[in-house]
PDB file of N, CA and C in Angstrom:
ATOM      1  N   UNK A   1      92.822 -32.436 -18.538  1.00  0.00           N
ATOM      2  CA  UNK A   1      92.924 -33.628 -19.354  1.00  0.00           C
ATOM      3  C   UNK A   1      94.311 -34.229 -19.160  1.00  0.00           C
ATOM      4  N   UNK A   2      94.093 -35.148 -18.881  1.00  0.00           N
ATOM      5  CA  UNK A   2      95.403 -35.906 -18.967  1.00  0.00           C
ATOM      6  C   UNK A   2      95.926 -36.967 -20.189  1.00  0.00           C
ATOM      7  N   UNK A   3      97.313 -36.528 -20.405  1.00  0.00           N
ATOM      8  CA  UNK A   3      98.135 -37.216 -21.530  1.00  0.00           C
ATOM      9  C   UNK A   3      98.831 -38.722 -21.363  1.00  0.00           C
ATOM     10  N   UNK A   4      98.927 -39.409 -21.569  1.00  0.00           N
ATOM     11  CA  UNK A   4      99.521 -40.392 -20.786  1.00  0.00           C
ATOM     12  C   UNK A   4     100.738 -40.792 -22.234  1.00  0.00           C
ATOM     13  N   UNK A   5     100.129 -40.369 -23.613  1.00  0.00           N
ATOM     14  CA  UNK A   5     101.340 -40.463 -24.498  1.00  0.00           C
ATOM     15  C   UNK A   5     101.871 -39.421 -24.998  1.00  0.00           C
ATOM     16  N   UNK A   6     102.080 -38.533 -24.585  1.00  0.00           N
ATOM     17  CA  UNK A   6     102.959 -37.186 -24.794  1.00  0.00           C
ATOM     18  C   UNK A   6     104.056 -36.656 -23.504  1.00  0.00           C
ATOM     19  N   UNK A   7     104.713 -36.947 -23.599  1.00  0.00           N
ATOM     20  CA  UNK A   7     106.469 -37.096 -22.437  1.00  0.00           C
ATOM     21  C   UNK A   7     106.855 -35.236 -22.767  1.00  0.00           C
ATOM     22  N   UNK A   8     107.004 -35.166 -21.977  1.00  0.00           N
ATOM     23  CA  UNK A   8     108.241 -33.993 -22.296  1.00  0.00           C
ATOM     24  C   UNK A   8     109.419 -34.271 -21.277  1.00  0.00           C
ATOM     25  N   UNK A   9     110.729 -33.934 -21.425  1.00  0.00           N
ATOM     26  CA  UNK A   9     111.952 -34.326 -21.341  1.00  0.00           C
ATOM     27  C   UNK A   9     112.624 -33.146 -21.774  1.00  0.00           C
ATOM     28  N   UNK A  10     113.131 -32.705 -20.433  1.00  0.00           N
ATOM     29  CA  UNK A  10     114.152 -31.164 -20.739  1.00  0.00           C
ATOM     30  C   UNK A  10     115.650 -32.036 -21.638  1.00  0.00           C
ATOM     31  N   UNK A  11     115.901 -33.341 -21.128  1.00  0.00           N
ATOM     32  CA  UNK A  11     117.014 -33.305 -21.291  1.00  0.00           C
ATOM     33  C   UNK A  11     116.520 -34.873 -22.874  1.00  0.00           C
ATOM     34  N   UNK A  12     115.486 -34.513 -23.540  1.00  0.00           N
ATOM     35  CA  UNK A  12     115.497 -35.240 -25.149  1.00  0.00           C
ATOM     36  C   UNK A  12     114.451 -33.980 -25.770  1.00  0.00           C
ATOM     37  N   UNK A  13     115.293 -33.966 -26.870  1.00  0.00           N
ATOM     38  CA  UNK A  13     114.522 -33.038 -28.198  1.00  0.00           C
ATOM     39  C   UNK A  13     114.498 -31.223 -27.486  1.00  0.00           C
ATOM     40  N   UNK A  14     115.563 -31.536 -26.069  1.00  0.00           N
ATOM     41  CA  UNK A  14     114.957 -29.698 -25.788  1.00  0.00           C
ATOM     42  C   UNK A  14     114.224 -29.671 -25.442  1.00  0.00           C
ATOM     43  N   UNK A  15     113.352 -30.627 -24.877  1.00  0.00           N
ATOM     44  CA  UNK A  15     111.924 -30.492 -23.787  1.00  0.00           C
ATOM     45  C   UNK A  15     110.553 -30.090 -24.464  1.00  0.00           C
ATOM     46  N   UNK A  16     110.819 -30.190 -26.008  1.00  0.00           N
ATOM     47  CA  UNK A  16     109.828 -30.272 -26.886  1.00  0.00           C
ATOM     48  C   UNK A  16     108.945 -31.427 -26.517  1.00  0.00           C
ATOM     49  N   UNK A  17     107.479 -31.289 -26.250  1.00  0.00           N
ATOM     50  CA  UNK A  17     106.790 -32.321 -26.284  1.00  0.00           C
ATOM     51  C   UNK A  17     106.691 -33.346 -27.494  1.00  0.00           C
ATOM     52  N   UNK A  18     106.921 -34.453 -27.215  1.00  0.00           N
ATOM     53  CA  UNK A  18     107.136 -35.944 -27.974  1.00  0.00           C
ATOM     54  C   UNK A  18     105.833 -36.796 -27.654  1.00  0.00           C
ATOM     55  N   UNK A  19     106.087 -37.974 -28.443  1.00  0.00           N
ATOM     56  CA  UNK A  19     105.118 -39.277 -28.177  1.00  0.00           C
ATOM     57  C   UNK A  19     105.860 -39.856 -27.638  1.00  0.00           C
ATOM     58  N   UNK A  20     105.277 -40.684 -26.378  1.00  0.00           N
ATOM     59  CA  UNK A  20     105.872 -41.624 -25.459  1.00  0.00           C
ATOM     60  C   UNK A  20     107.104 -41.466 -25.504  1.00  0.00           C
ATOM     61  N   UNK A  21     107.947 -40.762 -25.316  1.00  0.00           N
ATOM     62  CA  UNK A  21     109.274 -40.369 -25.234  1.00  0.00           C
ATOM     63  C   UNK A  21     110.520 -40.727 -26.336  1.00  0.00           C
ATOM     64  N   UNK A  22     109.790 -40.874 -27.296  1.00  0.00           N
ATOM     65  CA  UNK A  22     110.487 -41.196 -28.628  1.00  0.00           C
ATOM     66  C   UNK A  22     110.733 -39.953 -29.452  1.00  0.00           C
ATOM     67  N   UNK A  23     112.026 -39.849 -29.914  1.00  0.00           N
ATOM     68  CA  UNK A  23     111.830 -38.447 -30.336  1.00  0.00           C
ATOM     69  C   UNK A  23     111.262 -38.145 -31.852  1.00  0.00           C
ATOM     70  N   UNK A  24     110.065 -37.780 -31.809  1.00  0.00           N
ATOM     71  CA  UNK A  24     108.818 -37.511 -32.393  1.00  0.00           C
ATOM     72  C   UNK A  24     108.065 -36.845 -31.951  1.00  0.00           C
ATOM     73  N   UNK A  25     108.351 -35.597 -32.111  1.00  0.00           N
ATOM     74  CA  UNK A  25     107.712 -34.140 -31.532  1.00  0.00           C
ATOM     75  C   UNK A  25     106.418 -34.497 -32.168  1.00  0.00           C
ATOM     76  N   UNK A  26     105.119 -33.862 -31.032  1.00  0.00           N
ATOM     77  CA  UNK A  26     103.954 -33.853 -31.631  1.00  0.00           C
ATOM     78  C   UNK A  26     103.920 -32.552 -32.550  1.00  0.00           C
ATOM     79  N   UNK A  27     104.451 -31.620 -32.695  1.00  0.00           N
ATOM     80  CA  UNK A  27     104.543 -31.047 -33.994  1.00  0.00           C
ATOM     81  C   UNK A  27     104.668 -31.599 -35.084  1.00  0.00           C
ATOM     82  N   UNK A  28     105.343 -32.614 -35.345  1.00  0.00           N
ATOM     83  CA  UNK A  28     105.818 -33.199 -36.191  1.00  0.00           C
ATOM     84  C   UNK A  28     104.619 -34.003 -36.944  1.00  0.00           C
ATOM     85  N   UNK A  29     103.960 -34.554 -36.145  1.00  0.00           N
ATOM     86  CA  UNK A  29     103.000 -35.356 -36.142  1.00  0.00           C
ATOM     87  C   UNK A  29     101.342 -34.700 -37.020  1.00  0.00           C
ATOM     88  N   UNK A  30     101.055 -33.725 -35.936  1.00  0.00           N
ATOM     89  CA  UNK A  30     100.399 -32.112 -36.308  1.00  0.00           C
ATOM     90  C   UNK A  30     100.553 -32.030 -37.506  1.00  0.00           C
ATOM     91  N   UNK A  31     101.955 -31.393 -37.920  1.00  0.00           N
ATOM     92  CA  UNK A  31     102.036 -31.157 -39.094  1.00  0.00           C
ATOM     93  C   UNK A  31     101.927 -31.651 -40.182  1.00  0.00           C
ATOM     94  N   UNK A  32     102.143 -33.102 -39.956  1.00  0.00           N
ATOM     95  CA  UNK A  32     101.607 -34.323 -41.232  1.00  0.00           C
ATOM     96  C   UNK A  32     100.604 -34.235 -41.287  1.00  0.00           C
ATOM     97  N   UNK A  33      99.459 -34.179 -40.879  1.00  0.00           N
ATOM     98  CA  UNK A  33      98.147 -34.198 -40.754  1.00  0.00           C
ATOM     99  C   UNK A  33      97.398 -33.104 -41.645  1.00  0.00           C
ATOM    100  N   UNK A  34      98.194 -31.708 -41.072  1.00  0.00           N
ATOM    101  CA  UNK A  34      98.249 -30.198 -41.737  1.00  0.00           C
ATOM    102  C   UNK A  34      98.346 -30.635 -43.411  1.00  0.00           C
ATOM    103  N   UNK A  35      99.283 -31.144 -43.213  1.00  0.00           N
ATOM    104  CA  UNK A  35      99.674 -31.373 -44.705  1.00  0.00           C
ATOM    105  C   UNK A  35      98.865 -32.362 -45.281  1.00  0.00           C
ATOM    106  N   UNK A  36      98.182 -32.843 -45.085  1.00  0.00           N
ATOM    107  CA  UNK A  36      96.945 -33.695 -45.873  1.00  0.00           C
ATOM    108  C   UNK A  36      97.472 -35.491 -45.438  1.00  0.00           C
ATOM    109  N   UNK A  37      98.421 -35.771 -45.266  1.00  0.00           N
ATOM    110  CA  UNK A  37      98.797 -37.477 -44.496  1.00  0.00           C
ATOM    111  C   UNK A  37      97.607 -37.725 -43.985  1.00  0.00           C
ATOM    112  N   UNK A  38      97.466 -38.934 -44.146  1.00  0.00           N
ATOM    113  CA  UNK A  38      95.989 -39.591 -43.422  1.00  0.00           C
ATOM    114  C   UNK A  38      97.131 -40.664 -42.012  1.00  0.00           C
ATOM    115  N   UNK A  39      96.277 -41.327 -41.122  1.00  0.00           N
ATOM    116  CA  UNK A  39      96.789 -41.872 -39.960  1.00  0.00           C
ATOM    117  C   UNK A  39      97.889 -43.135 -41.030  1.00  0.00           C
ATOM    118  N   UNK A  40      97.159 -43.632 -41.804  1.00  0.00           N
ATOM    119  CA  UNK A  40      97.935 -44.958 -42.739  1.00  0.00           C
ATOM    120  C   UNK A  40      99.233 -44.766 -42.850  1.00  0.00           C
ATOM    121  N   UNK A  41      99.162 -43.423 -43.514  1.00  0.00           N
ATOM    122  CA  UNK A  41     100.893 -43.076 -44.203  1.00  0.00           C
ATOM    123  C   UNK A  41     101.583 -42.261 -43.202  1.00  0.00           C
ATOM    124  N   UNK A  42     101.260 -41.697 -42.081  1.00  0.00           N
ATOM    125  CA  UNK A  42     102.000 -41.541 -40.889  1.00  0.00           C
ATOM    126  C   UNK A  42     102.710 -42.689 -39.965  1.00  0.00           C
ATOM    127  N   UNK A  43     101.611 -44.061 -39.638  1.00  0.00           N
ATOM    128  CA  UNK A  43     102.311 -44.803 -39.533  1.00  0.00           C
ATOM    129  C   UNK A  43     102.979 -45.595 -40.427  1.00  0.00           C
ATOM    130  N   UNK A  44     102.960 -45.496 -41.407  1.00  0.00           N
ATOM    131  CA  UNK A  44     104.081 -46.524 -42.714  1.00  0.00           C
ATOM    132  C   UNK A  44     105.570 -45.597 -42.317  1.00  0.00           C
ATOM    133  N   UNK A  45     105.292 -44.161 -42.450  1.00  0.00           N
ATOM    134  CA  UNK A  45     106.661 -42.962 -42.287  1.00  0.00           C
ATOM    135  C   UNK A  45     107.127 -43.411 -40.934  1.00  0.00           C
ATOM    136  N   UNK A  46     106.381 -43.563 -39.801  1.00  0.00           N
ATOM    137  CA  UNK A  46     107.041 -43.945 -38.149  1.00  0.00           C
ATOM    138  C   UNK A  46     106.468 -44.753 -37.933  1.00  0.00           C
ATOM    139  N   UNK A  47     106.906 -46.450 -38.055  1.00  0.00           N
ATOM    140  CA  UNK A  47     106.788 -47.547 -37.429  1.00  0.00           C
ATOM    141  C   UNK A  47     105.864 -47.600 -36.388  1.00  0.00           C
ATOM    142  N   UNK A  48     107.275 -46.764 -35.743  1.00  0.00           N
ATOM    143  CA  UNK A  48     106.958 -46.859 -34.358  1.00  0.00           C
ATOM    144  C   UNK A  48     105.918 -46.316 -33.218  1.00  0.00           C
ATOM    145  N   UNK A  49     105.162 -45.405 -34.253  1.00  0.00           N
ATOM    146  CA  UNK A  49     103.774 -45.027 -33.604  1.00  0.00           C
ATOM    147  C   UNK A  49     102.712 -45.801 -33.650  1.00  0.00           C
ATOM    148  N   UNK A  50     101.524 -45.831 -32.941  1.00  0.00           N
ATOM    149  CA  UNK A  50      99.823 -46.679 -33.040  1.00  0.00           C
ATOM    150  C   UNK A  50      99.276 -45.523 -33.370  1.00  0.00           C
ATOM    151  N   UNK A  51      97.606 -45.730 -33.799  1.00  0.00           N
ATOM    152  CA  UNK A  51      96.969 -45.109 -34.345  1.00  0.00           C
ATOM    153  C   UNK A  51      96.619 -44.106 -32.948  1.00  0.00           C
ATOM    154  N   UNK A  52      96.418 -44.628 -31.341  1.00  0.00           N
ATOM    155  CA  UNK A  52      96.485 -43.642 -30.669  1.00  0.00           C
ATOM    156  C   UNK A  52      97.752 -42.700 -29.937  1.00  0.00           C
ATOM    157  N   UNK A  53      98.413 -42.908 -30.655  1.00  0.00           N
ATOM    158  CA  UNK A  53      99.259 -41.997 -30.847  1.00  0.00           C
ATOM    159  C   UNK A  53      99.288 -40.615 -31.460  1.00  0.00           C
ATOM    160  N   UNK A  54      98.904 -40.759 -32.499  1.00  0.00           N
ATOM    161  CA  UNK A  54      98.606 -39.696 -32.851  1.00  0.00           C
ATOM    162  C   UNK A  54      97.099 -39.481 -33.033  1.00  0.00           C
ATOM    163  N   UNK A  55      95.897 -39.686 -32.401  1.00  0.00           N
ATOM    164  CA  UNK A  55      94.820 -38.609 -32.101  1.00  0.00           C
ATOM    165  C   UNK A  55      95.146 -37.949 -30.670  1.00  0.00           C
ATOM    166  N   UNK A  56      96.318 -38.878 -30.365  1.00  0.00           N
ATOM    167  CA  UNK A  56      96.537 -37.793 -28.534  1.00  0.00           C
ATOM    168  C   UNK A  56      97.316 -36.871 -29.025  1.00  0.00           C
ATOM    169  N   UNK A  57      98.268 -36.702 -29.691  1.00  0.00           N
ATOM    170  CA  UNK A  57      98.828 -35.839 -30.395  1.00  0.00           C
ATOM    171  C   UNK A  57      97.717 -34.676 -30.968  1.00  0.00           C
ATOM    172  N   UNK A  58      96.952 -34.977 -31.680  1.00  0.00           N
ATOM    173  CA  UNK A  58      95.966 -34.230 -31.795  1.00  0.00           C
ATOM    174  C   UNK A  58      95.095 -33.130 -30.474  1.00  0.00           C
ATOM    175  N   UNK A  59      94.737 -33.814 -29.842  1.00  0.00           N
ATOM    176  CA  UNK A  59      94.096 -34.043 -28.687  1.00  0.00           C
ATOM    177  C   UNK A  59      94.772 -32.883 -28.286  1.00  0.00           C
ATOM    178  N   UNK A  60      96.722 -33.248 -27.989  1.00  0.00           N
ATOM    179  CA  UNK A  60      97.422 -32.508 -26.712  1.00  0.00           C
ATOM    180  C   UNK A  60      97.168 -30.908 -28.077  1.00  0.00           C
ATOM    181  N   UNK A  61      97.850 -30.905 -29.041  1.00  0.00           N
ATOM    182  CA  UNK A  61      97.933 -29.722 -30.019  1.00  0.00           C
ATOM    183  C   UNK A  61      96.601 -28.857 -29.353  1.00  0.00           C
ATOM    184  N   UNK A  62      95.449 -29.210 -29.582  1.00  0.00           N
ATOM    185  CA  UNK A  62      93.803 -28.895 -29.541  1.00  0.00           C
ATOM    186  C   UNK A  62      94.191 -28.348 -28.361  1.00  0.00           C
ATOM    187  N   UNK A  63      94.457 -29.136 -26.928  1.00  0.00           N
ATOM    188  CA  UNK A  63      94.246 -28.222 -25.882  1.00  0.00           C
ATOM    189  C   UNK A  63      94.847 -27.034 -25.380  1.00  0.00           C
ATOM    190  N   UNK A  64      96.154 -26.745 -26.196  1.00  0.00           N
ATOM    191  CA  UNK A  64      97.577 -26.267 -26.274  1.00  0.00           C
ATOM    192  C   UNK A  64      96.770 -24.947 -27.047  1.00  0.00           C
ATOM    193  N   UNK A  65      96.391 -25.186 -28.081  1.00  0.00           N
ATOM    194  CA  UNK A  65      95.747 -23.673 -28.264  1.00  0.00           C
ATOM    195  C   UNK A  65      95.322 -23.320 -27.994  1.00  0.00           C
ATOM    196  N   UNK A  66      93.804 -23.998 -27.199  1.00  0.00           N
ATOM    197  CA  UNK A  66      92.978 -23.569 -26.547  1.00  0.00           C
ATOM    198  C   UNK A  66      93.714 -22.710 -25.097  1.00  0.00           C
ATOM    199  N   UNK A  67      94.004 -23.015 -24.522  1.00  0.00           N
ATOM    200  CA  UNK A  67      94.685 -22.071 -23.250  1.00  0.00           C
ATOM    201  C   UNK A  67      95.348 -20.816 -23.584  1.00  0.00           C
ATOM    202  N   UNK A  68      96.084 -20.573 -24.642  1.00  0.00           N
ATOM    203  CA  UNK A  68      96.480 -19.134 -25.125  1.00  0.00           C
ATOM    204  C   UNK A  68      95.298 -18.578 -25.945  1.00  0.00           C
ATOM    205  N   UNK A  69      95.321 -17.218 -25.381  1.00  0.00           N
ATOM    206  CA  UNK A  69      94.673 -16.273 -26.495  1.00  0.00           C
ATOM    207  C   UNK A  69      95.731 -15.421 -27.654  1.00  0.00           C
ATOM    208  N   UNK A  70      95.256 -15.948 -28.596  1.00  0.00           N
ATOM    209  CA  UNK A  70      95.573 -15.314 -29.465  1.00  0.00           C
ATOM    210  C   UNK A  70      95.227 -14.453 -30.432  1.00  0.00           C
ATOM    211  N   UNK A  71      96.161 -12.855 -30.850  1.00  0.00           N
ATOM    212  CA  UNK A  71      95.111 -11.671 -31.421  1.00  0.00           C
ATOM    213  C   UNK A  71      94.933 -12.105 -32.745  1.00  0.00           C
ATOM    214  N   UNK A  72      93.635 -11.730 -33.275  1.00  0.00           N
ATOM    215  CA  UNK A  72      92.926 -11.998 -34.449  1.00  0.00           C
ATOM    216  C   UNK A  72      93.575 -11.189 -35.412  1.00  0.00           C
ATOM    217  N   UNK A  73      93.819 -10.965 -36.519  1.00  0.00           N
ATOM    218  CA  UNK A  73      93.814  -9.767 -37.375  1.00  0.00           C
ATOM    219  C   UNK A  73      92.881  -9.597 -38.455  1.00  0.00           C
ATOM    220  N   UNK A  74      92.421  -8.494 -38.634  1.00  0.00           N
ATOM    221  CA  UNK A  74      91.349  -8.056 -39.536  1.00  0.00           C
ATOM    222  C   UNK A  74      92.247  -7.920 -40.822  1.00  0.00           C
ATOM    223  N   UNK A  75      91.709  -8.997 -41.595  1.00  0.00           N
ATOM    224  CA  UNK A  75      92.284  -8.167 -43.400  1.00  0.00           C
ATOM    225  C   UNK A  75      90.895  -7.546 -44.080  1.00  0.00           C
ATOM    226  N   UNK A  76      92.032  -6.687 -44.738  1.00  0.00           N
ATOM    227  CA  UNK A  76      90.926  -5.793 -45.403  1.00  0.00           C
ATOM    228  C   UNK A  76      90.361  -6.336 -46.975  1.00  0.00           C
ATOM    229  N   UNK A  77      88.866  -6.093 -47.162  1.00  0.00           N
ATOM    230  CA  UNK A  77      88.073  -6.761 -47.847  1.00  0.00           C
ATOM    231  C   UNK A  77      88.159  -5.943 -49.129  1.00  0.00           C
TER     232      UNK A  77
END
């Protein structure tokens, strides 16, 4: 899959993946979402994003987990 709005840049944010090279880590983005923000009040908080901005953000997060396995843990019932 290809990204066309997610930049990474060793030399902005530490080579943390961003939106279009603005420093606005898609974590950042992720995490508003996590936290209950709907697309409205993400862009009112950053101007400077569009609404596809952050479902590619989404999008890149989604495929980003998918490629690592990660161990499950059993809690006890």
């Amino acid at each position: 899959m290809e990204f066309t709005r997610i930049t990474i840049d060793s030399h902005r944010m530490g080579g943390i993946p961003c939106i279009r090279g603005l420093r606005i880590p898609v974590a950042t983005v992720v995490g508003m979402i996590a936290d209950g923000m709907n697309e409205k009040e993400i862009l009112k908080a950053y101007p400077d994003l569009v609404r596809d901005d952050i479902r590619e953000a989404l999008r890149y997060a989604a495929v980003t987990v998918q490629e690592r396995q990660l161990p499950l843990l059993a809690t006890a019932a």
